[in-house]
Protein backbone atom coordinates (compact mmCIF):
# COMPACT_ATOMS: atom_id res chain seq x y z
CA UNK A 1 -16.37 8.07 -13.97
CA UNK A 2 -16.59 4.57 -15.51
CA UNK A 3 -15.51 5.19 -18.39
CA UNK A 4 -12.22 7.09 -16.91
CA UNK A 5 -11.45 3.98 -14.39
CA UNK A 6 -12.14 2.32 -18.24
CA UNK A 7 -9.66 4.37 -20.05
CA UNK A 8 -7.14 3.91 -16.73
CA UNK A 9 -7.67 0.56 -16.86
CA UNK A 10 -6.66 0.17 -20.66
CA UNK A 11 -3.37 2.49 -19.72
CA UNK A 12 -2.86 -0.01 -17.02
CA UNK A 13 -2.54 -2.16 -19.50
CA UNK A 14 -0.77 -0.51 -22.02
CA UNK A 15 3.38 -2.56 -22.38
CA UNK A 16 2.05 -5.73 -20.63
CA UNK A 17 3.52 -8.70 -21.91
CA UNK A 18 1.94 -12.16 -21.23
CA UNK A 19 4.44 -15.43 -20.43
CA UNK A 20 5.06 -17.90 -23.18
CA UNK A 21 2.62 -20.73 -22.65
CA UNK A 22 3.53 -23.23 -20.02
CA UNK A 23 5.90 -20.88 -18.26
CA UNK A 24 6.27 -17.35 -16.05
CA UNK A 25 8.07 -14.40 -15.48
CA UNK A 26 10.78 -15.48 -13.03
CA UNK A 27 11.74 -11.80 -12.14
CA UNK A 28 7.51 -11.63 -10.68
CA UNK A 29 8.53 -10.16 -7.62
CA UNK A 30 11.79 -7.95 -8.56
CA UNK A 31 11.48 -4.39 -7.66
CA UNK A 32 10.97 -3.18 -11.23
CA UNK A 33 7.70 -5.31 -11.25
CA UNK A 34 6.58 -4.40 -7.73
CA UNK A 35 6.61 -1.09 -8.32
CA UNK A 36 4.34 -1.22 -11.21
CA UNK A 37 1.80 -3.09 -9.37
CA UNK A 38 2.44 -0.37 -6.39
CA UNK A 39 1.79 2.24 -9.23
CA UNK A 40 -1.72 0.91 -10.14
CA UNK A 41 -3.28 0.30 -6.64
CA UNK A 42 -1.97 3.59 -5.65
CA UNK A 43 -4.21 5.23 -8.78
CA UNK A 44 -6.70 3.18 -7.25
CA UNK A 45 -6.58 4.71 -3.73
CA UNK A 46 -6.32 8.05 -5.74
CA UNK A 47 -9.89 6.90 -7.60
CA UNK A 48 -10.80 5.99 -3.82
CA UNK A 49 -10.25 9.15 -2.14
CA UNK A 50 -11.58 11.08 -4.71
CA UNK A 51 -15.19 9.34 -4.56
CA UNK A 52 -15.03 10.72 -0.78
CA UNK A 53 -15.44 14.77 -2.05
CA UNK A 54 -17.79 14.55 -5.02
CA UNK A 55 -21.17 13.17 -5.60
CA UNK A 56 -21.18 10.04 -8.09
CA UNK A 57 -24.96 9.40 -9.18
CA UNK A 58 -25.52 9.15 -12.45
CA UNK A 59 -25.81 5.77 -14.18
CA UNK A 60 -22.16 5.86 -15.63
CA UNK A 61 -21.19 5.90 -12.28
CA UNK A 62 -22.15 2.71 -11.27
CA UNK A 63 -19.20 0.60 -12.26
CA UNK A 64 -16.60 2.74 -11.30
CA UNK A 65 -18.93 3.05 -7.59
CA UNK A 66 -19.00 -0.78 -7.21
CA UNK A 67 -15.31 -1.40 -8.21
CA UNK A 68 -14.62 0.98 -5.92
CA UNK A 69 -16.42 -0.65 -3.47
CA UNK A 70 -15.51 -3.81 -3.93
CA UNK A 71 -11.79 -3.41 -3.66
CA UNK A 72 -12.11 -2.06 -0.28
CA UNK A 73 -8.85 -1.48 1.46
CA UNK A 74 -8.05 -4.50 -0.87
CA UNK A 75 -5.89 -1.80 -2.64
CA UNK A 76 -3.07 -1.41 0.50
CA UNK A 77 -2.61 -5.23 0.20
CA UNK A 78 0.07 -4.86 -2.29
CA UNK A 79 2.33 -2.00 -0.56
CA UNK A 80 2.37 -4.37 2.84
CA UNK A 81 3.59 -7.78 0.99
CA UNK A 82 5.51 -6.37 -1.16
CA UNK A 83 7.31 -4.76 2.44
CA UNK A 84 7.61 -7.44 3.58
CA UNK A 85 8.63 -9.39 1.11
CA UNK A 86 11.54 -6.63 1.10
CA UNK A 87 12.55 -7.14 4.18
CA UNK A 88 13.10 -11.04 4.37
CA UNK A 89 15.12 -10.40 0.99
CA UNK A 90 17.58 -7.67 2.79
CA UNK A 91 17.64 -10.08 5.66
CA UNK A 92 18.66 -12.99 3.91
CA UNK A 93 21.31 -10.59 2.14
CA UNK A 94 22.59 -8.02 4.33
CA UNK A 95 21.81 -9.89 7.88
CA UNK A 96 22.07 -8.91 11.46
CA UNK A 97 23.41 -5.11 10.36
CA UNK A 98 19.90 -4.69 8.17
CA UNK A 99 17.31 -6.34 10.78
CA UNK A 100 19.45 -2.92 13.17
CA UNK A 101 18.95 -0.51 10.73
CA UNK A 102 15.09 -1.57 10.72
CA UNK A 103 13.86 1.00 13.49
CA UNK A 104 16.17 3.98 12.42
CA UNK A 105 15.71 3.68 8.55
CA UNK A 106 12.55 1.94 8.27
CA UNK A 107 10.06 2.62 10.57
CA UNK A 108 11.43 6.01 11.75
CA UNK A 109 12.03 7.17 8.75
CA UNK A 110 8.32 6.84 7.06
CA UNK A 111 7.05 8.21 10.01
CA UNK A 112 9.38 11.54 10.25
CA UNK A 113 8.15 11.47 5.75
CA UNK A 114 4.55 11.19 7.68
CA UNK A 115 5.36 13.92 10.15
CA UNK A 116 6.20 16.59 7.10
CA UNK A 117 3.06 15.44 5.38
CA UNK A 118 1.24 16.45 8.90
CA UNK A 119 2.94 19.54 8.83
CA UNK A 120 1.62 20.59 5.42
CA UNK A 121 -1.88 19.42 6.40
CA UNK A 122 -1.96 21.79 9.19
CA UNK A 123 -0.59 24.92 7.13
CA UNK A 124 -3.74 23.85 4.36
CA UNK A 125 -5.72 23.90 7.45
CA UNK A 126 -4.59 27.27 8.49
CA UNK A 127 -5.49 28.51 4.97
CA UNK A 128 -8.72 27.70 4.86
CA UNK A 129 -9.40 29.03 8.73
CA UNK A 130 -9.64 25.96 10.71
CA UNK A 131 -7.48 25.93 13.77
CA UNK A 132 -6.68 22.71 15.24
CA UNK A 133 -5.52 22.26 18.47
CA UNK A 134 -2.00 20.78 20.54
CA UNK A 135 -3.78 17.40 21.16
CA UNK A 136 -5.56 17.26 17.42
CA UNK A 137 -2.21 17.17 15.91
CA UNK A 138 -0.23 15.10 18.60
CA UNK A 139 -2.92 12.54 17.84
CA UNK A 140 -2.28 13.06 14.27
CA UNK A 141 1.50 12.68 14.35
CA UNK A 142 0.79 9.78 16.50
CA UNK A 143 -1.69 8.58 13.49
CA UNK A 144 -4.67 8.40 16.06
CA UNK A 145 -5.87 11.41 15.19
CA UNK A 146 -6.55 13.25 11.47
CA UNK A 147 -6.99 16.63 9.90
CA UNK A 148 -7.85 15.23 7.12
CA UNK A 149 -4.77 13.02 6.02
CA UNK A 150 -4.60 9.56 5.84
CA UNK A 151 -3.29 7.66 9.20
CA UNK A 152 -3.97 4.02 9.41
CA UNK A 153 -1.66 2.67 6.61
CA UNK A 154 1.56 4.79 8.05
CA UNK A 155 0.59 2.87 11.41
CA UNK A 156 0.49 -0.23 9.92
CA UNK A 157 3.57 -0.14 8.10
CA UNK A 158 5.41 1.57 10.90
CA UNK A 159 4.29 -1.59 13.34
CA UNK A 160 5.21 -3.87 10.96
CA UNK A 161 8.89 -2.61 10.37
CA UNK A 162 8.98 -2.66 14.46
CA UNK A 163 7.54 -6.16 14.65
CA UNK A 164 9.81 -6.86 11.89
CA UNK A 165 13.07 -5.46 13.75
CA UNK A 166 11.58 -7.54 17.35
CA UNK A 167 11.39 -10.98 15.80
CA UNK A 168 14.59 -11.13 13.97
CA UNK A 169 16.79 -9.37 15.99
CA UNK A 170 17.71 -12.60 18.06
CA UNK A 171 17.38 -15.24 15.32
CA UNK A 172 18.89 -13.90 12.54
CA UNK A 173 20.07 -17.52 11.43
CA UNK A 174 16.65 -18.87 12.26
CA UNK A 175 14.46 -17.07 9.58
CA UNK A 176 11.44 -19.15 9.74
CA UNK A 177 11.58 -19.11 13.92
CA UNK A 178 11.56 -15.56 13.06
CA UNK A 179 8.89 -15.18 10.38
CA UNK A 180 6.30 -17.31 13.18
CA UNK A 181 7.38 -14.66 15.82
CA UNK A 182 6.25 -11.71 13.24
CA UNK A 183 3.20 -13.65 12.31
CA UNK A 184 2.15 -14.02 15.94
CA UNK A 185 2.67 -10.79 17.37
CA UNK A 186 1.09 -9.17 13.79
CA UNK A 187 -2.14 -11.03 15.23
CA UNK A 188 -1.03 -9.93 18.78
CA UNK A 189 -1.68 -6.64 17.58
CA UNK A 190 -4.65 -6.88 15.99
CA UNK A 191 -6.66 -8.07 18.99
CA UNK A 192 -4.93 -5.46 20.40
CA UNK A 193 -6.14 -2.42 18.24
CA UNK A 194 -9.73 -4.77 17.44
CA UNK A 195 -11.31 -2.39 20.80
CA UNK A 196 -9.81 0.60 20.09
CA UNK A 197 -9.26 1.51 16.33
CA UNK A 198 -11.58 0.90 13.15
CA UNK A 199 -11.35 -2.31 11.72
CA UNK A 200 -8.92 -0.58 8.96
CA UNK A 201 -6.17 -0.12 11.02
CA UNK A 202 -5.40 -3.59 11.27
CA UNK A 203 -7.81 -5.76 8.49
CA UNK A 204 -4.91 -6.12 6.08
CA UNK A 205 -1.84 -6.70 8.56
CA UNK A 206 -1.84 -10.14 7.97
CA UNK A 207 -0.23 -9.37 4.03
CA UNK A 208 3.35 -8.15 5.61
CA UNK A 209 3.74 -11.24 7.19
CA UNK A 210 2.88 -13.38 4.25
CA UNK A 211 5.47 -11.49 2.18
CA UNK A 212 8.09 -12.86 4.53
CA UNK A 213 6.80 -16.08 4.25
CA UNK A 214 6.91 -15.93 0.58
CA UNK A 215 10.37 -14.86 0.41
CA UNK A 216 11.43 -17.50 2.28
CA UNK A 217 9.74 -20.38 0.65
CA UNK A 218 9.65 -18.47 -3.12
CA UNK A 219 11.96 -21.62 -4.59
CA UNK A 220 9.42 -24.24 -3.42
CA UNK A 221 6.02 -22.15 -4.10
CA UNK A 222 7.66 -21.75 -7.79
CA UNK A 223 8.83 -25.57 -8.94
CA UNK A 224 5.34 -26.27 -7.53
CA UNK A 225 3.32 -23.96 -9.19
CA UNK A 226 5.37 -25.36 -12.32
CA UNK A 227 4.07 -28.61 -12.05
CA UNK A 228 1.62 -29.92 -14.42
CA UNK A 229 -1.80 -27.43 -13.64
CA UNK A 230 -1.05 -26.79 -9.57
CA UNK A 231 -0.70 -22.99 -11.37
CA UNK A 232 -4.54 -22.83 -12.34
CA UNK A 233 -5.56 -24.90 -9.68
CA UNK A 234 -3.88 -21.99 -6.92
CA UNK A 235 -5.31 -19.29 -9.08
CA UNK A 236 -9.16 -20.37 -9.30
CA UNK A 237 -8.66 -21.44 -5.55
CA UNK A 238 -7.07 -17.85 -4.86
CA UNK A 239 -9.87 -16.35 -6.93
CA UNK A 240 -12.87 -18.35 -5.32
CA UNK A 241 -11.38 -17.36 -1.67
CA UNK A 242 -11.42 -13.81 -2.75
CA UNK A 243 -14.74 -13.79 -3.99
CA UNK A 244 -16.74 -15.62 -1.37
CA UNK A 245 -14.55 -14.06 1.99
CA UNK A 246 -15.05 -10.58 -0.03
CA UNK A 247 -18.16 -10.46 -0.12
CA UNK A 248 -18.88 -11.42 3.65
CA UNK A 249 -15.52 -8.93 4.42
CA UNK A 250 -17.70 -7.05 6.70
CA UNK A 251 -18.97 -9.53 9.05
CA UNK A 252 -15.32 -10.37 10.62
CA UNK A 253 -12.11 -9.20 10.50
CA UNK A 254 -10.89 -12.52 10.10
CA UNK A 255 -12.85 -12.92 6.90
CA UNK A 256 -11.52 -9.10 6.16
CA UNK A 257 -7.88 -10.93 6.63
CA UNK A 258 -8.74 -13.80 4.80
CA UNK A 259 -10.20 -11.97 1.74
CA UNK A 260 -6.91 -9.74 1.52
CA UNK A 261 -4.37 -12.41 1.78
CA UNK A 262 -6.74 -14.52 -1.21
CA UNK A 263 -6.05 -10.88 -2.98
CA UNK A 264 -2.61 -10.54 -2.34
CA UNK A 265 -1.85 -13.85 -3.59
CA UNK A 266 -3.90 -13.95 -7.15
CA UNK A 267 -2.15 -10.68 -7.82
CA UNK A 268 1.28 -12.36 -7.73
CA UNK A 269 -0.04 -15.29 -9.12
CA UNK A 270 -1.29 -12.70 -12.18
CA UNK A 271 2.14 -11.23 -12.42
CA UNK A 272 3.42 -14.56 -13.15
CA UNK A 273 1.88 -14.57 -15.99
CA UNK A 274 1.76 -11.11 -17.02
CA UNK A 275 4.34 -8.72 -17.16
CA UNK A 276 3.21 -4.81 -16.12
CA UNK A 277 5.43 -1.96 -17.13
CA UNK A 278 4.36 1.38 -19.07
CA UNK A 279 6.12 4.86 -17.67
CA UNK A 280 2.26 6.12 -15.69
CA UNK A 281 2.74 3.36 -13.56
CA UNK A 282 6.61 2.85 -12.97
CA UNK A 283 6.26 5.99 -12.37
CA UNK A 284 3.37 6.13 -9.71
CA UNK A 285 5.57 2.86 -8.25
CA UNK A 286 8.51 5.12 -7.73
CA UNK A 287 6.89 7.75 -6.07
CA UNK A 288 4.03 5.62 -3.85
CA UNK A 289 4.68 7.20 -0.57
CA UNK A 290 3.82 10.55 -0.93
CA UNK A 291 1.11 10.08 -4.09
CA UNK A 292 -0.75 8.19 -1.12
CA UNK A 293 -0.14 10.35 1.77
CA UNK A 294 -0.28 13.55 -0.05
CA UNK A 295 -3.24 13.32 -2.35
CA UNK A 296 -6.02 14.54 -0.27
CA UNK A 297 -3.91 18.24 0.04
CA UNK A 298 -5.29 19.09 -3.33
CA UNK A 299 -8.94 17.53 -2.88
CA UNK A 300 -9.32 19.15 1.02
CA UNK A 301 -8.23 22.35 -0.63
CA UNK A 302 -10.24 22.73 -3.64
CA UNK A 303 -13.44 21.60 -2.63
CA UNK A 304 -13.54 24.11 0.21
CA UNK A 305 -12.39 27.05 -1.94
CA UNK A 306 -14.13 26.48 -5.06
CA UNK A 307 -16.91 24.48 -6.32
CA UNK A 308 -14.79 22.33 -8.76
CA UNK A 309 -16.59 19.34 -6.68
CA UNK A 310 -19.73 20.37 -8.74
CA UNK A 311 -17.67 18.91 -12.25
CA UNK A 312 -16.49 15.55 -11.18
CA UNK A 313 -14.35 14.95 -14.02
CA UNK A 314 -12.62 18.50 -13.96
CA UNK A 315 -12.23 18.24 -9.96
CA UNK A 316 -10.82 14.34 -10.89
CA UNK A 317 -7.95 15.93 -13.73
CA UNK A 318 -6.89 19.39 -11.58
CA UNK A 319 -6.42 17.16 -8.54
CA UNK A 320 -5.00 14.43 -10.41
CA UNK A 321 -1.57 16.66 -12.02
CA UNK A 322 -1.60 18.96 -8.80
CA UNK A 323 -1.09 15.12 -6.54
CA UNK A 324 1.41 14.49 -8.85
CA UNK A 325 2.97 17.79 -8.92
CA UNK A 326 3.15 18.27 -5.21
CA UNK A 327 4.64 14.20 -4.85
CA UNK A 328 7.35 15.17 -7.23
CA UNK A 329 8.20 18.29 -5.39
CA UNK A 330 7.78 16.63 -1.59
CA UNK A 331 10.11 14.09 -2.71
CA UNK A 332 12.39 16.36 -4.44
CA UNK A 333 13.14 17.94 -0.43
CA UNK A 334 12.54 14.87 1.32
CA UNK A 335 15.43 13.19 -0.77
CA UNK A 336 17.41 16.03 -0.02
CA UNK A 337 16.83 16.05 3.78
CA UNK A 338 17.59 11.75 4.05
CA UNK A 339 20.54 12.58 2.42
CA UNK A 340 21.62 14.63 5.31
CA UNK A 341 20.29 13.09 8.14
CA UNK A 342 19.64 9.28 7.39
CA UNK A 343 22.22 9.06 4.61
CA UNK A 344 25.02 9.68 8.06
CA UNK A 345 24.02 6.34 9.31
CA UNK A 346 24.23 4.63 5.94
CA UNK A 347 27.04 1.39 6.66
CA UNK A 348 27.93 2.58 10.25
């Protein structure tokens, strides 16, 4: 599998286009770049899942194991600044009538997205004879719970859209009064969910937060990363952050927080510099949602109806087009169905 996180990582590659010396891409954070970035890590929780139903032990495993390993839930980072990073944008633009729409068309909306995903979780489940019961899929829907989807990063995002909604809604001309009031009751929740949930539910919340922040202070952070070498003296500090609170990640969740923010931030600082765009991974940026929520249909399926498992590389390219296959169909309806129902509250 090293050699295929290899070959991804060359594809990954493929259309970049470095800055002219001395200067960066001033469009780093527009939604046409975002979503590239968005495409890659979700490949990479795609590579991560994947690891979870097949047996990796040969020697050409190794890399892909350890890069794997190493990235952690370092690969969600991404989808929660760029969020919020969103939202501080529409805020600044669209004001009061945005930071309303934040409950209904935000956070209500991923989850009902979530709640469809459920529901095709618990037909799969039917198929292959497992019966779950009332209070299984309640938990579920309320992401406590799984039958085998992912749960923690809907929760996550859904609490930070509410968060979000509670800190502007009565300072709407006081964006950095409200940016403090999301950053403290983000960490409000965390030692909140610290007793009762793994330490995934809330080890990256920190990132939405410091998307906000970023939007707010992007002209500032960019004249002074122009200045003489402030750039490469924020990336190797970025870099040695990352490395050293990485690799004691599991001791703390404060050095779990601190190692994704030092992420988050020599990823943008890379995009500054290099430009990401080839069709996989606009693509996979387009379409994030459900290529994250609905790629473990195929794998749950599959490796309790057939032994595909047994090939890793054959199990890694049927379940690779069938995610994509499904996502393009889910979102097909889904687009459909918003149409009707959210669309209605569109400008009222």
């Amino acid at each position: 599998m090293s050699l295929i996180l290899l070959l991804f990582l060359l594809v990954f590659l493929a259309g970049a286009k470095p800055a002219e010396r001395g200067a960066f891409f001033p469009d780093y954070l527009s939604l046409e770049k975002s979503d590239s970035v968005k495409g890659i890590f979700v490949i990479f929780v795609f590579f991560r899942h994947y690891d979870q139903y097949v047996e990796l032990d040969s020697i050409w495993d190794q890399g892909f194991s350890f890069v794997n390993y190493m990235l952690g839930q370092m690969i969600v980072v991404a989808f929660l600044f760029y969020s919020g990073y969103g939202v501080m944008c529409s805020i600044e633009k669209k004001g009061i009538s945005y930071v309303k729409s934040l409950p209904l068309q935000r956070a209500f909306r991923v989850w009902v997205h979530y709640a469809i995903a459920v529901g095709l979780f618990w037909i799969v489940n039917l198929m292959l004879g497992r019966e779950r019961s009332a209070v299984k899929i309640i938990g579920t829907l309320l992401c406590w719970d799984t039958i085998g989807n992912s749960t923690w990063y809907i929760m996550a995002i859904v609490i930070s859209y509410v968060l979000a909604y509670f800190s502007f809604r009565f300072c709407i001309g006081q964006k950095k009064l409200g940016a403090v009031l999301l950053t403290v009751f983000t960490t409000g929740v965390i030692f909140i969910l610290m007793p009762v949930r793994p330490e995934r539910y809330y080890n990256t919340l920190l990132c939405f937060p410091l998307g906000v922040w970023w939007a707010i202070y992007k002209k500032e952070i960019d004249n002074f990363l122009k200045k003489g070498k402030n750039y490469a003296i924020a990336m190797a500090l970025c870099m040695a952050v990352t490395v050293a609170a990485n690799g004691l990640r599991n001791y703390h969740v404060w050095i779990y927080e601190t190692a994704s923010l030092s992420f988050v931030c020599t990823g943008i600082l890379l995009t500054m510099k290099l430009s990401l765009k080839n069709p996989l991974i606009q693509y996979a940026g387009n379409h994030v949602f459900s290529l994250f929520i609905l790629q473990r249909l195929p794998m749950l399926y599959l490796s309790e109806t057939t032994e595909l498992e047994k090939s890793p590389y054959v199990f890694f390219a049927v379940t690779f087009v069938m995610t994509f296959a499904i996502s393009a169909l889910f979102d097909w309806c889904v687009d459909r169905l918003d149409k009707r129902t959210f669309g209605r509250f569109v400008n009222r």
